[in-house]
N, C-alpha and C. Protein backbone atom coordinates (compact mmCIF):
# COMPACT_ATOMS: atom_id res chain seq x y z
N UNK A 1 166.20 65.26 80.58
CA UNK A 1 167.25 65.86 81.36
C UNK A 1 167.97 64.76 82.10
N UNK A 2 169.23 64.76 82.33
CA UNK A 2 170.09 63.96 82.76
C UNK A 2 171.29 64.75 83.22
N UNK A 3 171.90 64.29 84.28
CA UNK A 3 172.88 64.65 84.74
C UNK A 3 173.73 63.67 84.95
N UNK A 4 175.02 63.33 84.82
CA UNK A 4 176.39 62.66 85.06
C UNK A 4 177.32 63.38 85.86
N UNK A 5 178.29 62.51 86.90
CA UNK A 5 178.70 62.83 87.63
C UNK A 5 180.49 62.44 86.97
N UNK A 6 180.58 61.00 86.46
CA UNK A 6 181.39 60.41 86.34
C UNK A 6 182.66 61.43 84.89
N UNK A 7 181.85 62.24 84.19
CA UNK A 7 182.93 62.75 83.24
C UNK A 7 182.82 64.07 83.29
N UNK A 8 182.43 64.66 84.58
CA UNK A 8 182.57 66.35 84.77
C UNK A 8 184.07 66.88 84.95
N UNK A 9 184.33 67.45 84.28
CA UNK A 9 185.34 67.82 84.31
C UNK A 9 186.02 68.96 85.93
N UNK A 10 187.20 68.62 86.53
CA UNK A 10 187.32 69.49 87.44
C UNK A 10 187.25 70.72 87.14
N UNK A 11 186.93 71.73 87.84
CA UNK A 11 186.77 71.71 89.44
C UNK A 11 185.07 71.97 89.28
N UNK A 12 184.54 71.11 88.14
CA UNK A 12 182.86 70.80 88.34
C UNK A 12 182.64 69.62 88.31
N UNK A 13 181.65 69.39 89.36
CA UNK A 13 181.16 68.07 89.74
C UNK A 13 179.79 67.46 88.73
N UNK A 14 179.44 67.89 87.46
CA UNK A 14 178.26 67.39 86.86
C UNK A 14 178.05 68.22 85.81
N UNK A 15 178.04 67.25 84.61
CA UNK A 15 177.71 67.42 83.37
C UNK A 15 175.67 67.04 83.49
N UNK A 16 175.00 68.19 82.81
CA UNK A 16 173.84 68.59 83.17
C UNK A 16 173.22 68.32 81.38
N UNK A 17 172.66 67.56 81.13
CA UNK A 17 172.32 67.65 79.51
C UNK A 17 170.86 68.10 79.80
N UNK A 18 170.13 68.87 78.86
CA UNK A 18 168.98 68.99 78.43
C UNK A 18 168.76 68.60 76.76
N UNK A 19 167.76 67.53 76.76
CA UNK A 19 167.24 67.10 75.40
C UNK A 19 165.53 67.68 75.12
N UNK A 20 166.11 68.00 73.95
CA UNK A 20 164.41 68.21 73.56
C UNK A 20 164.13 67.36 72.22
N UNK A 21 162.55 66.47 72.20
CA UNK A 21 161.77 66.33 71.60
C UNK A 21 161.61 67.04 70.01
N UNK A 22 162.46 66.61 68.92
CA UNK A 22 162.00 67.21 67.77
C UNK A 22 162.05 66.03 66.22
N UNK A 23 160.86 66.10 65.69
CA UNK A 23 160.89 65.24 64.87
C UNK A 23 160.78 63.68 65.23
N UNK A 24 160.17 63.68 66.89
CA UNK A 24 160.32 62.35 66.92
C UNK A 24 161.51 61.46 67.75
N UNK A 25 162.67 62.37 67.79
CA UNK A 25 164.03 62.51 67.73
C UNK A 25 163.87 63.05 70.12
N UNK A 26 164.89 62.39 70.54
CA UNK A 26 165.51 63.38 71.58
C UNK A 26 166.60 64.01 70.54
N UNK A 27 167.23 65.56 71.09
CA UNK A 27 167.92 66.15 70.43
C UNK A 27 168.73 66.69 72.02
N UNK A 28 170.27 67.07 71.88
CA UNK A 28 170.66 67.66 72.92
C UNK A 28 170.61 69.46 72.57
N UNK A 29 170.01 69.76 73.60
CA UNK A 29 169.99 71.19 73.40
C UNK A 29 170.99 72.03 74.21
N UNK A 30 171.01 71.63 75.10
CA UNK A 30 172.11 72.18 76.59
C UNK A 30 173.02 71.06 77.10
N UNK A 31 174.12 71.81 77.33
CA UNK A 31 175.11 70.92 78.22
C UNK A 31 175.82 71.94 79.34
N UNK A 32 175.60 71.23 80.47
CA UNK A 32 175.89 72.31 81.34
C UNK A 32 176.91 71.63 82.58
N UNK A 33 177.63 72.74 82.95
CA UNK A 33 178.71 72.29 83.62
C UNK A 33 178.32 72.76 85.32
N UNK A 34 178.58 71.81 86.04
CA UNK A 34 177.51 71.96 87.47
C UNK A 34 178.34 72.43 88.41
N UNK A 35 178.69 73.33 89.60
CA UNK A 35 179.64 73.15 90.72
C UNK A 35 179.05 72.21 91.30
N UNK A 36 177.70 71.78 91.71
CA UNK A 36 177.08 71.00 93.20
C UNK A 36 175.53 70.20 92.60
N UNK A 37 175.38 69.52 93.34
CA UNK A 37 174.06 69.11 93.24
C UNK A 37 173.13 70.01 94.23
N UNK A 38 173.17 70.83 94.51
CA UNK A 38 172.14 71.68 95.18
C UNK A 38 171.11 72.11 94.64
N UNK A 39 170.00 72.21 95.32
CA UNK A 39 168.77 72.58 94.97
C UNK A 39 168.77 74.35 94.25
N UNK A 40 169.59 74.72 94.54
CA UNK A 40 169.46 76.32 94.13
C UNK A 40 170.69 76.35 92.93
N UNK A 41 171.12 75.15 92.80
CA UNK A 41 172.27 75.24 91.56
C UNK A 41 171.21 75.20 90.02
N UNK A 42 170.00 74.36 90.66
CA UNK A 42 169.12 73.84 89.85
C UNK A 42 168.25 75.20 89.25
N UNK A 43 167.88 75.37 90.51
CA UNK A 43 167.02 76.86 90.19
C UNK A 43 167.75 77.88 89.30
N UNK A 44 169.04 78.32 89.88
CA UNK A 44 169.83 78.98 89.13
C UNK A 44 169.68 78.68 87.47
N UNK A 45 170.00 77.45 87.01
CA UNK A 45 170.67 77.07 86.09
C UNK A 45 169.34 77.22 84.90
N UNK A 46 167.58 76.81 85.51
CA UNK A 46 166.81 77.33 84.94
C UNK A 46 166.79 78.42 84.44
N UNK A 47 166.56 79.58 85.18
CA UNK A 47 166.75 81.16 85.20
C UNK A 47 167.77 81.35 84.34
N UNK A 48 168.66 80.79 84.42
CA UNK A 48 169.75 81.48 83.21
C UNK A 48 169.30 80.79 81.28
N UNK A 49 168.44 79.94 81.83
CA UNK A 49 167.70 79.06 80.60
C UNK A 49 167.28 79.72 79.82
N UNK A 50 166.25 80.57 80.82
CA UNK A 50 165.16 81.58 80.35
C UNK A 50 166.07 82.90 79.90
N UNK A 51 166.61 83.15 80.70
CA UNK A 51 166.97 84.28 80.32
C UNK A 51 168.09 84.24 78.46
N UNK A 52 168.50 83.24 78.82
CA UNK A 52 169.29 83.09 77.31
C UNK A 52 168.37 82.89 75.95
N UNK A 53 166.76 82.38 76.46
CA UNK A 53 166.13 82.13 75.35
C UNK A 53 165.48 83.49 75.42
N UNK A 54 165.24 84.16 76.28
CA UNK A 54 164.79 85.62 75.83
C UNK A 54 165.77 86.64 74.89
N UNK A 55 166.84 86.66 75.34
CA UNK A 55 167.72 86.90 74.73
C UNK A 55 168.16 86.48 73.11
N UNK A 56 167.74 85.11 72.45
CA UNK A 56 167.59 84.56 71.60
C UNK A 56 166.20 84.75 70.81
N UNK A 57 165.22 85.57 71.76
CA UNK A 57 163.87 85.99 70.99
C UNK A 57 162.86 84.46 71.13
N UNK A 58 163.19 83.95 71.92
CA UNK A 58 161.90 82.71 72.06
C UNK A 58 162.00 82.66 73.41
N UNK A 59 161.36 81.13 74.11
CA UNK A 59 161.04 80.98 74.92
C UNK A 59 161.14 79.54 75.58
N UNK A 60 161.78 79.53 77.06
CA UNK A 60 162.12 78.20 77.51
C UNK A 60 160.53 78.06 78.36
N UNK A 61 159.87 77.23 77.75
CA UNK A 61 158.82 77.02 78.18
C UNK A 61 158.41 75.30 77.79
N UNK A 62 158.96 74.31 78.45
CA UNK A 62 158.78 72.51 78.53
C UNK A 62 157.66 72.62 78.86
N UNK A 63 156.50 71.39 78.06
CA UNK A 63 155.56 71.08 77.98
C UNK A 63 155.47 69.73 79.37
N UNK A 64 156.37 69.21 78.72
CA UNK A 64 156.84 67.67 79.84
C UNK A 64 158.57 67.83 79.84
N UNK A 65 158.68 67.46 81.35
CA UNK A 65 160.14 67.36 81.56
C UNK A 65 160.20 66.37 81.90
N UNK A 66 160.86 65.07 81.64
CA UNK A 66 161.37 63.79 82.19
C UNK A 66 163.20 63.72 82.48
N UNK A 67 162.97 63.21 83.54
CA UNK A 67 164.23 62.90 84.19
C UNK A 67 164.13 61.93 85.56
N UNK A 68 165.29 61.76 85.75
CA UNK A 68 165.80 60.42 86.50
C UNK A 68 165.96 61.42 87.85
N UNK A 69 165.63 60.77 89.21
CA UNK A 69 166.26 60.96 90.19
C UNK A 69 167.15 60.23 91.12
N UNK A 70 168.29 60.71 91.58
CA UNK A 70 169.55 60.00 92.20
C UNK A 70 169.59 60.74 93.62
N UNK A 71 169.31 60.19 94.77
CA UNK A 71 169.31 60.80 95.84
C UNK A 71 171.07 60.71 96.06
């Protein structure tokens, strides 16, 4: 997981990637468009994770999540 600040498009402040692990491979699975760096933008943005992979008949369930932190 990675987030960028520098090519979000207005009036969002952060391009949000999620990669997953396949074949060996990172793969991009999600790209997500951010209003804020807030802690509940985060939470949010999970929850809608889940809910889209239920919806899709599987399941957002990461074994290991790696990512960078930027205070």
């Amino acid at each position: 997981m990675d987030g960028t600040f520098d090519i979000a498009p207005a009036p969002f402040k952060q391009v949000y990637l999620i990669h997953a692990e396949k074949f060996g491979q990172g793969l991009p699975v999600a790209f997500c468009l951010l209003p804020n760096k807030r802690g509940r933008t985060y939470l949010e943005l999970f929850e809608r994770l889940k809910e889209q992979a239920i919806l899709l008949k599987t399941k957002f369930d990461p074994k290991r999540i790696i990512t960078d932190f930027e205070p």
